[in-house]
N, C-alpha and C. Protein backbone atom coordinates (compact mmCIF):
# COMPACT_ATOMS: atom_id res chain seq x y z
N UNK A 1 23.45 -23.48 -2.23
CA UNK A 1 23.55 -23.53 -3.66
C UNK A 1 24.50 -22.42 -4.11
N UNK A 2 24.86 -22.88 -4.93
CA UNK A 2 26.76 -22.12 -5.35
C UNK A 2 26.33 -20.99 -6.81
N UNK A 3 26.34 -19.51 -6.52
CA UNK A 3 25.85 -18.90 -7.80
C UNK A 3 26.80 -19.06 -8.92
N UNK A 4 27.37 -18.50 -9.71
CA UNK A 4 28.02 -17.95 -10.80
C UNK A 4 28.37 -16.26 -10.64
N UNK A 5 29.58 -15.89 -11.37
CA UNK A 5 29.22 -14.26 -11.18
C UNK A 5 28.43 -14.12 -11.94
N UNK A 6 28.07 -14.48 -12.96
CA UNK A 6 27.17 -13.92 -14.14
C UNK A 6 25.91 -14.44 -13.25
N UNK A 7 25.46 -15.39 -12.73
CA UNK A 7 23.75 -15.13 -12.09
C UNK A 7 24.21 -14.40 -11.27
N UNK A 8 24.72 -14.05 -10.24
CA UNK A 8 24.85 -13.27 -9.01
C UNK A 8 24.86 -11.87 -9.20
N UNK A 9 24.88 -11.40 -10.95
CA UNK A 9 25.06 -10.02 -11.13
C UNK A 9 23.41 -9.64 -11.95
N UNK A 10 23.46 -11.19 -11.87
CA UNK A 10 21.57 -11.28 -12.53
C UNK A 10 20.62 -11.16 -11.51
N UNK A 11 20.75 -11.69 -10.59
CA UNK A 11 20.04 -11.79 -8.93
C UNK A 11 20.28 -10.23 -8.37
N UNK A 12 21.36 -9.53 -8.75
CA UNK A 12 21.57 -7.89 -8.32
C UNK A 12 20.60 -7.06 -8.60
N UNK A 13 20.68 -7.37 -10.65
CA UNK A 13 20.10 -6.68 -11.28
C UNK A 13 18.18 -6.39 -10.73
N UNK A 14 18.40 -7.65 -10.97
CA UNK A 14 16.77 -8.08 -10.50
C UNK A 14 16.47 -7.55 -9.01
N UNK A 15 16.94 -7.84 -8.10
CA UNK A 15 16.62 -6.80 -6.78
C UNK A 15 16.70 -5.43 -6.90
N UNK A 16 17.54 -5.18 -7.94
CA UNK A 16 18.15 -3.40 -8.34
C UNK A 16 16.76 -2.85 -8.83
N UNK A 17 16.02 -3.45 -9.86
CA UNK A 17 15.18 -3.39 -10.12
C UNK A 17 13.67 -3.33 -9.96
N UNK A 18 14.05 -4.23 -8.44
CA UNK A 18 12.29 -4.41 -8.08
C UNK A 18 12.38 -3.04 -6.73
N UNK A 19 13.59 -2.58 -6.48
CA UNK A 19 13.65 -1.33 -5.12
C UNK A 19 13.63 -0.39 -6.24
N UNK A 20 13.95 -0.41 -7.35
CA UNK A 20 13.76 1.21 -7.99
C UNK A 20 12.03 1.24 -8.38
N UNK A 21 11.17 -0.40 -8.42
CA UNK A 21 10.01 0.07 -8.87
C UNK A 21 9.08 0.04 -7.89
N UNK A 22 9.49 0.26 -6.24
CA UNK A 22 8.86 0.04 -5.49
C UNK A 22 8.53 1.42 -4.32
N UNK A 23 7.15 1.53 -4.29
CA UNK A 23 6.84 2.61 -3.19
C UNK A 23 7.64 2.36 -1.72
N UNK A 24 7.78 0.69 -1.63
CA UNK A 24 7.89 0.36 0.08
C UNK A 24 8.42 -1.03 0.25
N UNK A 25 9.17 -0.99 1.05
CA UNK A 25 10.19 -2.54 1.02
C UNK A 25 9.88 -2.85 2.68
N UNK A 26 9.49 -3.91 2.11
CA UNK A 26 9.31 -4.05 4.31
C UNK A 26 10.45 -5.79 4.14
N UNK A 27 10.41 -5.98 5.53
CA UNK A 27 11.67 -7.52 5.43
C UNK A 27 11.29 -8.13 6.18
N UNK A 28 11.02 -9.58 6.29
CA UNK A 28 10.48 -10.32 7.21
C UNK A 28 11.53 -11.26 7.53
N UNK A 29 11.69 -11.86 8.68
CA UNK A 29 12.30 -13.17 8.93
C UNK A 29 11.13 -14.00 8.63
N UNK A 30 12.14 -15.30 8.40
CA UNK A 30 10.77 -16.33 8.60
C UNK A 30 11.66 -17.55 8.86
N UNK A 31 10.98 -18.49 9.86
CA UNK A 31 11.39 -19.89 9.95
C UNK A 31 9.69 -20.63 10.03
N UNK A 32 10.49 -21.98 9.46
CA UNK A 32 9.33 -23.07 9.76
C UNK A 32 8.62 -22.82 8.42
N UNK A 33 9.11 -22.27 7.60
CA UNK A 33 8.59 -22.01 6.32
C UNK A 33 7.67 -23.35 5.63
N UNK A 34 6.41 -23.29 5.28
CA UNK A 34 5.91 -24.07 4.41
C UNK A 34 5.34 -23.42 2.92
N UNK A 35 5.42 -24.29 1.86
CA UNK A 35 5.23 -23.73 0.52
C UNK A 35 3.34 -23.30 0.38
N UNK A 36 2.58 -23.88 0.93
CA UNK A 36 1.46 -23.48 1.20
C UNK A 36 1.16 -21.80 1.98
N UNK A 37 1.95 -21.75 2.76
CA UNK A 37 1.77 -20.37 3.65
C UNK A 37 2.42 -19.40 2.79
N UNK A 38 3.18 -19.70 2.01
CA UNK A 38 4.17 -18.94 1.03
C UNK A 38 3.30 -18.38 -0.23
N UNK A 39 2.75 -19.64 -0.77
CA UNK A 39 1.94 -19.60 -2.24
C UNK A 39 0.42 -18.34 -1.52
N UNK A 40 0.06 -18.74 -0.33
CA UNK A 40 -0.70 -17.76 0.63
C UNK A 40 -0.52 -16.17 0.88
N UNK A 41 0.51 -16.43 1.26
CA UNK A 41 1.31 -14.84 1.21
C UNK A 41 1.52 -14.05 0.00
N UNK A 42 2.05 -14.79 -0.88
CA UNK A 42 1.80 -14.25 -2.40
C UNK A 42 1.10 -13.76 -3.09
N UNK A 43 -0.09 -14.79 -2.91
CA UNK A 43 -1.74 -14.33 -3.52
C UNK A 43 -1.70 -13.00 -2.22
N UNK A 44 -2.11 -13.26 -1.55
CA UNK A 44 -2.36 -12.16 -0.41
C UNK A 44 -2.00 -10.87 -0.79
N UNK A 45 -0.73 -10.28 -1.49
CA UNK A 45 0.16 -9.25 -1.36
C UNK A 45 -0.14 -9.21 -3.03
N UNK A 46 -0.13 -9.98 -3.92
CA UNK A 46 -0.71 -9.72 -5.13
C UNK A 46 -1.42 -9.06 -5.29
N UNK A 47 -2.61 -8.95 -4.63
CA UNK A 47 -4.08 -8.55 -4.61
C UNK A 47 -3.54 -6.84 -4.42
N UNK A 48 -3.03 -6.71 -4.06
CA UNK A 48 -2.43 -5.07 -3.31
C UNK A 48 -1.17 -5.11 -4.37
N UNK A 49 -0.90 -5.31 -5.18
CA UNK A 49 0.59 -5.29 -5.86
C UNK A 49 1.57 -4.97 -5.46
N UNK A 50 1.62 -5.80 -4.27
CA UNK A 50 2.72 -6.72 -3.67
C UNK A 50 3.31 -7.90 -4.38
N UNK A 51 4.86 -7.94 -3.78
CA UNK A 51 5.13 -9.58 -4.19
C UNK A 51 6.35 -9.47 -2.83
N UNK A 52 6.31 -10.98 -2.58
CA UNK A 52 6.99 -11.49 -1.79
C UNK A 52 8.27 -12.59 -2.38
N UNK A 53 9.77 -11.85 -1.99
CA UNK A 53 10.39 -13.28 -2.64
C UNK A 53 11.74 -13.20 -1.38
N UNK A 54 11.95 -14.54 -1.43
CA UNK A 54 13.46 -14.74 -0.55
C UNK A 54 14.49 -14.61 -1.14
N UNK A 55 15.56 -13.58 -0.55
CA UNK A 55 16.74 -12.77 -0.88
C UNK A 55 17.92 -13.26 -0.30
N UNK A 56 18.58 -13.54 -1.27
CA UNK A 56 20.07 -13.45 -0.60
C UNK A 56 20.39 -12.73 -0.36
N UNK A 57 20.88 -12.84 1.46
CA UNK A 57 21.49 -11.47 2.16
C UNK A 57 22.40 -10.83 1.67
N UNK A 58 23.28 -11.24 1.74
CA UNK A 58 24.55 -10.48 1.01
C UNK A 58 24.24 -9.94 -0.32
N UNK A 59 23.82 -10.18 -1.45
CA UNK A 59 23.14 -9.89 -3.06
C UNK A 59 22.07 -8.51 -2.33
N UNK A 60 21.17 -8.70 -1.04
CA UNK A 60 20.30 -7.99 -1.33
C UNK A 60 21.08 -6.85 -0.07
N UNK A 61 22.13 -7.30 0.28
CA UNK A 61 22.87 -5.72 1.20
C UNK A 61 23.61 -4.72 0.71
N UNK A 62 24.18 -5.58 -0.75
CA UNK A 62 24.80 -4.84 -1.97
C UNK A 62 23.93 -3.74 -2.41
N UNK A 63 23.00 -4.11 -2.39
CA UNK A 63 22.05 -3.29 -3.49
C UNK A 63 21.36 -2.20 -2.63
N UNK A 64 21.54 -2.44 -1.46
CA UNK A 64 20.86 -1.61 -0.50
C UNK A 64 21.87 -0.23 -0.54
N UNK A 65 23.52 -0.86 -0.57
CA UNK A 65 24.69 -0.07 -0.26
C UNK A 65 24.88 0.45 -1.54
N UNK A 66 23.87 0.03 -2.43
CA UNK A 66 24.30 1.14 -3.54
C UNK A 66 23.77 1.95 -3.84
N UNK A 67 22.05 1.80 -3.47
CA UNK A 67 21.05 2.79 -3.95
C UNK A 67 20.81 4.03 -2.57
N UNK A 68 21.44 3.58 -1.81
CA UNK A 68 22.07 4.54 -0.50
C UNK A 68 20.96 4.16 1.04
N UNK A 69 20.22 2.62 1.03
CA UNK A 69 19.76 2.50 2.03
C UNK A 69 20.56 2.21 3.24
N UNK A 70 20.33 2.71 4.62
CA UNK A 70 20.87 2.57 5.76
C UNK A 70 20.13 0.94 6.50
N UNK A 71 20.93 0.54 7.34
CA UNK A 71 20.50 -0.89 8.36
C UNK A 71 21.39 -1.07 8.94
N UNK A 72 21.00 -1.92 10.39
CA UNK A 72 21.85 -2.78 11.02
C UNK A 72 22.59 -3.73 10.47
N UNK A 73 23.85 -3.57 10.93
CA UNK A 73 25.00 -4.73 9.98
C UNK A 73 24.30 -6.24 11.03
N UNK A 74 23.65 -6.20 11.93
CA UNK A 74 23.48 -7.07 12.70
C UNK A 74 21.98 -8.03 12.04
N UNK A 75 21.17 -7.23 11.36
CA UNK A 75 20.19 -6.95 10.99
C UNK A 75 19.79 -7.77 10.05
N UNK A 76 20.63 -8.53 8.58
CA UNK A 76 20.81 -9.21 8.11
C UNK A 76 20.93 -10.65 8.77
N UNK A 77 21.23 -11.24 9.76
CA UNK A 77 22.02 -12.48 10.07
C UNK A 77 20.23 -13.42 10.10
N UNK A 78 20.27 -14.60 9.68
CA UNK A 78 18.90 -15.47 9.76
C UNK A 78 18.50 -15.38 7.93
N UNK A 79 17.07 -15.66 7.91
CA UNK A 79 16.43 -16.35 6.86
C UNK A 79 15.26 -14.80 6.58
N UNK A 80 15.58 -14.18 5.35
CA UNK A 80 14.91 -13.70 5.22
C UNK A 80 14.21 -13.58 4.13
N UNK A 81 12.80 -12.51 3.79
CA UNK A 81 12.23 -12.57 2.83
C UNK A 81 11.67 -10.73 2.54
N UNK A 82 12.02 -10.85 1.83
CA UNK A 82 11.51 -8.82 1.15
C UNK A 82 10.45 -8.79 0.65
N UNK A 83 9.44 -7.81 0.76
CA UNK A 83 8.06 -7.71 0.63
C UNK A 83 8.01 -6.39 -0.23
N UNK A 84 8.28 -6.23 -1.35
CA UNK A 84 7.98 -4.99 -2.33
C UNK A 84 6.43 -4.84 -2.60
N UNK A 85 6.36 -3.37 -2.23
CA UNK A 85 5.40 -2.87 -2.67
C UNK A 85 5.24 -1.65 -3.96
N UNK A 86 4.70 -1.98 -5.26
CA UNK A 86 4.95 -1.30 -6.30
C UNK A 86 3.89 -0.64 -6.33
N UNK A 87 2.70 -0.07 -5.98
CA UNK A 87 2.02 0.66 -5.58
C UNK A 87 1.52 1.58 -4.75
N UNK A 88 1.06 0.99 -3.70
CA UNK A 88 0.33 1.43 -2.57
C UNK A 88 1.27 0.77 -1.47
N UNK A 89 2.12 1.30 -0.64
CA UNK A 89 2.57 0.87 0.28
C UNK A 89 1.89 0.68 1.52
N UNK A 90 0.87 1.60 1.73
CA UNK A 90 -0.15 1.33 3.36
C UNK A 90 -0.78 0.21 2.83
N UNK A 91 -1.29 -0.13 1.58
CA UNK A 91 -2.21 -1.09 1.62
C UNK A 91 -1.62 -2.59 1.50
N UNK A 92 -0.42 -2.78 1.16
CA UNK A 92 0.61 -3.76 1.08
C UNK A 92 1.33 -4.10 2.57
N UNK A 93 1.22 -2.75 3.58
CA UNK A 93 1.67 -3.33 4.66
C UNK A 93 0.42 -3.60 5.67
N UNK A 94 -0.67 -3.33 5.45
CA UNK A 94 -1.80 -3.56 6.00
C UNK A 94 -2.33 -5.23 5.56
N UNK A 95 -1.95 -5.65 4.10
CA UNK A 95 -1.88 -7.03 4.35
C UNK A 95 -1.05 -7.80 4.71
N UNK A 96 0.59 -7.45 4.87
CA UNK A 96 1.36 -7.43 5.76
C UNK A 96 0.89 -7.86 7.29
N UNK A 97 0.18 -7.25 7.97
CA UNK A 97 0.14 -7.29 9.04
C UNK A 97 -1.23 -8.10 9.34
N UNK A 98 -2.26 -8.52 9.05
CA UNK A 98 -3.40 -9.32 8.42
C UNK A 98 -2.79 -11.20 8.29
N UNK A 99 -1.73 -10.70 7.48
CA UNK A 99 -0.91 -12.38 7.10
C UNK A 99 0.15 -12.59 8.70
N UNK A 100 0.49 -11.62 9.46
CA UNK A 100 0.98 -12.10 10.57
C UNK A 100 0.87 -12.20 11.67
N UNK A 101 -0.59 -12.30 11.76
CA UNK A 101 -2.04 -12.41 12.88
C UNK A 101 -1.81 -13.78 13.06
N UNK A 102 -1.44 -14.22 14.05
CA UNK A 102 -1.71 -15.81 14.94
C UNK A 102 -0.65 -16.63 14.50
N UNK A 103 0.34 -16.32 13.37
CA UNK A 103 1.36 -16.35 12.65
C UNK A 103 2.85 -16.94 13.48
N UNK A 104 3.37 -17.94 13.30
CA UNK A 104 4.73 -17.44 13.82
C UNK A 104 5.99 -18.46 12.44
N UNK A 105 5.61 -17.90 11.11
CA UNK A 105 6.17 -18.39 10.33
C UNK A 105 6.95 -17.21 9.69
N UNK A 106 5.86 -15.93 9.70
CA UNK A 106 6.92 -14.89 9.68
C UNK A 106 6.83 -13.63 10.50
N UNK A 107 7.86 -13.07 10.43
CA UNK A 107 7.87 -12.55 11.91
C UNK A 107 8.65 -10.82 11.42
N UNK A 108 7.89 -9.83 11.22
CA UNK A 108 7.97 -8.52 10.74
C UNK A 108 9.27 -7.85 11.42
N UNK A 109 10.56 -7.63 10.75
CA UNK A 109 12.19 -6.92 10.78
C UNK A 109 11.60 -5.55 10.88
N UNK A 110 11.41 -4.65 9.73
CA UNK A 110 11.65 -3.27 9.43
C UNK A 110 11.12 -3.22 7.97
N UNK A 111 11.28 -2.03 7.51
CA UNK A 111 10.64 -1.87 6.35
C UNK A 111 11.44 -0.35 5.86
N UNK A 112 11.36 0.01 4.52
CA UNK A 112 11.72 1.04 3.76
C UNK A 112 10.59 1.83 3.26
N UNK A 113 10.22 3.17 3.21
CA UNK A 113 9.65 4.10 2.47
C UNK A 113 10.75 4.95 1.94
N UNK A 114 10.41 5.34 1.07
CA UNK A 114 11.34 6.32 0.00
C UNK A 114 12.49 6.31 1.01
N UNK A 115 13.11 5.64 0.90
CA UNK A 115 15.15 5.04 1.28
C UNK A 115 15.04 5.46 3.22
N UNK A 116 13.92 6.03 3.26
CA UNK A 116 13.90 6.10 4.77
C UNK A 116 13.47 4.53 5.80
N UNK A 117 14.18 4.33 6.89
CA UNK A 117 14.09 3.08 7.43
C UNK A 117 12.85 3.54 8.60
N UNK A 118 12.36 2.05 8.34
CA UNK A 118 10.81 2.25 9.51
C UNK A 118 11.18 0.82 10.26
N UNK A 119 10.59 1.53 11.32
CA UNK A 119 10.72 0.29 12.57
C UNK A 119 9.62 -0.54 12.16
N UNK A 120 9.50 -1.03 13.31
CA UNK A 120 8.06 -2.35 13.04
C UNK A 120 6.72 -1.55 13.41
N UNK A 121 7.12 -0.95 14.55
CA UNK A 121 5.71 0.08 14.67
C UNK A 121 5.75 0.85 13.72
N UNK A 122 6.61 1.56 13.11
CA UNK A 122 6.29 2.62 11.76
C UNK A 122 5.27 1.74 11.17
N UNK A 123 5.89 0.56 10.70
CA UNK A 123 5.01 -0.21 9.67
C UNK A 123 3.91 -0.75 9.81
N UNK A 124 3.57 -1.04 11.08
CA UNK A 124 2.45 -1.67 11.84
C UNK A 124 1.55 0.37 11.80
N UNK A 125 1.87 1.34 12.14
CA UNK A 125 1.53 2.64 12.07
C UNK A 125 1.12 3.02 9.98
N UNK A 126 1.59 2.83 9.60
CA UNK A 126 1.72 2.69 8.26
C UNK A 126 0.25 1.63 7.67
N UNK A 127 0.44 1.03 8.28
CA UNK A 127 -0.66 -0.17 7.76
C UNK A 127 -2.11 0.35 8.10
N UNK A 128 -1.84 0.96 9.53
CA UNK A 128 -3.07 1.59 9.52
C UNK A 128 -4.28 2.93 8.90
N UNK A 129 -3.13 3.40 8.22
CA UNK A 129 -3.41 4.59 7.06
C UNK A 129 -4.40 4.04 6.28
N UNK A 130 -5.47 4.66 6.09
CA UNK A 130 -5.92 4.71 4.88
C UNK A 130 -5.58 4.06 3.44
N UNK A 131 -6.16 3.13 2.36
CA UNK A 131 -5.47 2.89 1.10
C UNK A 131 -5.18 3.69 0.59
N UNK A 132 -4.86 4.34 -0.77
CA UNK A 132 -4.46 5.19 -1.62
C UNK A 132 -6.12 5.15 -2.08
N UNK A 133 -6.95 4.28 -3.07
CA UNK A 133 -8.26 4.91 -3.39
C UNK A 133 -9.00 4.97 -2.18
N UNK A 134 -8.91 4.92 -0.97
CA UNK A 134 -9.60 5.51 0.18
C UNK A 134 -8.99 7.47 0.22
N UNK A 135 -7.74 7.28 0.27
CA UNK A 135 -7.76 8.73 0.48
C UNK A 135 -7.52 9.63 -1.05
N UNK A 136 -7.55 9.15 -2.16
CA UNK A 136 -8.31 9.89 -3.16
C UNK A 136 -9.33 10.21 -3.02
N UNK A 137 -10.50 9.77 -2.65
CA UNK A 137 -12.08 9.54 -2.95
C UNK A 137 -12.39 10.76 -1.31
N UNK A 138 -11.56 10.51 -0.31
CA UNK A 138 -11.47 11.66 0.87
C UNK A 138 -11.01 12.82 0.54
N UNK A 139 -9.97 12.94 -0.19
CA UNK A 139 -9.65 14.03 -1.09
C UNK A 139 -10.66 14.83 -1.99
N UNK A 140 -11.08 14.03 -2.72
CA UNK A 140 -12.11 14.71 -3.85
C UNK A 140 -13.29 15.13 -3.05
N UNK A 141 -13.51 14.69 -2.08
CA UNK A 141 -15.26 14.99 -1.81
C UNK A 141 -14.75 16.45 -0.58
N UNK A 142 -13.85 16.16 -0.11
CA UNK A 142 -13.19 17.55 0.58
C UNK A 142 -13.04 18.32 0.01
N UNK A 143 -12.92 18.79 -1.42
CA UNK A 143 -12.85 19.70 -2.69
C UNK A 143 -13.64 19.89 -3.36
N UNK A 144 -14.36 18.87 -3.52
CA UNK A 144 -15.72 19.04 -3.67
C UNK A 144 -17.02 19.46 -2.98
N UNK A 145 -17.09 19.37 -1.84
CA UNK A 145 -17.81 20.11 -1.00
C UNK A 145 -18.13 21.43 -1.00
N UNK A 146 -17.08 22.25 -0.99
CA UNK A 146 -17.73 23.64 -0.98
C UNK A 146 -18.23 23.82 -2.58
N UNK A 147 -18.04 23.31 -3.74
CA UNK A 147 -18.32 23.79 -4.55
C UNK A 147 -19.83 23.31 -4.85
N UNK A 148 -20.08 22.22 -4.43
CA UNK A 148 -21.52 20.99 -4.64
C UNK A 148 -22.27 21.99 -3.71
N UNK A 149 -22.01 22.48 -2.66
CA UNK A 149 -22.93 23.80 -1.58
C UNK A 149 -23.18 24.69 -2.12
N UNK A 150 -22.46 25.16 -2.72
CA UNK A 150 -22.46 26.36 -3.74
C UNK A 150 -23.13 26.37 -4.52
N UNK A 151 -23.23 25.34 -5.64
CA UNK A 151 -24.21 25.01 -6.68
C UNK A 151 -25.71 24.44 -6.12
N UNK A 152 -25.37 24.26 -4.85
CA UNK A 152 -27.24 24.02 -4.23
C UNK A 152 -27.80 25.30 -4.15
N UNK A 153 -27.07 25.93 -3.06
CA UNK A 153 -27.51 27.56 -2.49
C UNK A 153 -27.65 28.45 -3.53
N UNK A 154 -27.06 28.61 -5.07
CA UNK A 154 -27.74 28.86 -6.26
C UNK A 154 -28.49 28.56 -6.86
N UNK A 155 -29.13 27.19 -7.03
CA UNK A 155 -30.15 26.89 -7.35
C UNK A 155 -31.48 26.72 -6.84
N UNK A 156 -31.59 26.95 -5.20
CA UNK A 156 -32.32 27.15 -4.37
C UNK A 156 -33.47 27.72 -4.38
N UNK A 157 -33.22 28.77 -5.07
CA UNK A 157 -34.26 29.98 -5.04
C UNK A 157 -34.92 29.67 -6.80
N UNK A 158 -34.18 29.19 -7.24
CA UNK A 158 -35.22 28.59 -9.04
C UNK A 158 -35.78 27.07 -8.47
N UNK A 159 -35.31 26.58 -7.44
CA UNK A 159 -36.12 25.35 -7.16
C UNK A 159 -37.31 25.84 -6.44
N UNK A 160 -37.26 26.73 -5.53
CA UNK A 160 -38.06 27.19 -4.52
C UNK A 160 -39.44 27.99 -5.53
N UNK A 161 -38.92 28.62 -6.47
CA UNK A 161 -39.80 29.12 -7.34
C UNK A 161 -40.99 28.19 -8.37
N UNK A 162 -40.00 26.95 -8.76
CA UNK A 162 -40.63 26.44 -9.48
C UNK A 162 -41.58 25.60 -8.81
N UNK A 163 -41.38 25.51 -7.80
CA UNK A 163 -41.88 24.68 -6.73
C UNK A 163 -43.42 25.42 -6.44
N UNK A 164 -43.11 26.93 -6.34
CA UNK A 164 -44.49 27.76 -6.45
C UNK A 164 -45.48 27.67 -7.34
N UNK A 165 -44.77 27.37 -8.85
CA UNK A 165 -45.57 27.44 -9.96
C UNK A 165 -46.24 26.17 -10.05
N UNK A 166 -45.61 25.22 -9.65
CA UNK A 166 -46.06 24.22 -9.79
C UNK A 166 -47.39 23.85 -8.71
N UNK A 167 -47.51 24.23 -7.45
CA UNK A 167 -48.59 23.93 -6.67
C UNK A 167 -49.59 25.67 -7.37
N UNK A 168 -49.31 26.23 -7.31
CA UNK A 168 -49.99 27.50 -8.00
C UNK A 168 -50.76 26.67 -9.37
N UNK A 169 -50.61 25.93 -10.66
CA UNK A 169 -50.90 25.22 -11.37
C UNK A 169 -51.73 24.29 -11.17
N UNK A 170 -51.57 23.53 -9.95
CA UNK A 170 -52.06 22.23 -9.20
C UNK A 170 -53.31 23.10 -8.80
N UNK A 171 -53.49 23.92 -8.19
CA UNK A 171 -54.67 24.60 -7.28
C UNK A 171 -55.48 25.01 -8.39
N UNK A 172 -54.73 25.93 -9.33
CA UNK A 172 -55.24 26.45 -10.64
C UNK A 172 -56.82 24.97 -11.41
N UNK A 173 -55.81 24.14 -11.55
CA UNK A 173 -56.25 22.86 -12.37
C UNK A 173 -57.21 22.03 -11.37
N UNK A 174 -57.48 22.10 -9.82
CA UNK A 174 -58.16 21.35 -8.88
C UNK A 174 -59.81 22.45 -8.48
N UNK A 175 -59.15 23.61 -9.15
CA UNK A 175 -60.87 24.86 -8.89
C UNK A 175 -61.40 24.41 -10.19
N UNK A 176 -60.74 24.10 -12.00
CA UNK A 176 -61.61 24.34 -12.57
C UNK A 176 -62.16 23.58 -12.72
């Protein structure tokens, strides 16, 4: 299908756009493509605010060569598809790798973190990280810890006390 310059600078824009709003770009080949496994993959990577769309190579090597990403000139050649992640990139390539379990429709290239290039093990290494609200919630309770100890081992000794008065009361109230 034959663009226009004016869509072809629209198709730029729009890739220009989805790598400036994205934590993580991973690239898949794919053959044997069906619209079911596709509409699949979508929902899939949604859920994680992901999206999956097929790129024209050349439109999407431009944009790579402008925002200063590095690749194989070899690297491009076949049918591919870009996997933006606008959030959470471990958790986008962790369903990434989930959707290409028993799979041979698409088949995991490389991937981008902040303009740096990752192999397939980076990304397959990547996936295995932690989500982002997994390691918030590991974060906070690691910071929270010494201070939640702190506020026990101070209150200890007024629990321990009241704790006296209270069976001291009980014994009091069980003689008369």
């Amino acid at each position: 299908m034959a663009f226009t310059k004016q869509e072809k600078e629209q198709i730029v824009a729009q890739y220009s756009e989805w790598i400036d709003k994205s934590k993580g770009v991973f690239v898949l080949e794919y053959s044997k493509m069906r619209m079911p496994t596709v509409n699949e993959a979508r929902a899939k990577l949604r859920e994680n605010d992901g999206t999956l769309h097929v790129v024209k190579n050349r439109l999407f090597k431009r944009v790579l060569d402008e925002k200063g990403y590095s690749y194989d000139e070899n690297f491009w050649e076949g049918n591919n598809v870009v996997v933006f992640a606008f959030e959470d990139a471990p958790s986008v390539a962790k369903a990434l790798t989930e959707l290409l379990k028993g799979r041979d429709t698409f088949k995991l290239r490389s991937g981008y973190l902040d303009k740096a290039n990752l192999s397939v093990q980076q990304v397959k290494a990547l996936a295995d990280l932690p989500t982002l609200p997994v390691m918030r919630a590991t974060l906070l309770g690691t910071l929270l810890a010494p201070a939640s100890k702190l506020v026990r081992t101070l209150a200890e000794p007024a629990r321990g006390l009241a704790a006296v008065i209270k069976a001291s009361s009980e014994k009091q109230g069980a003689a008369a």
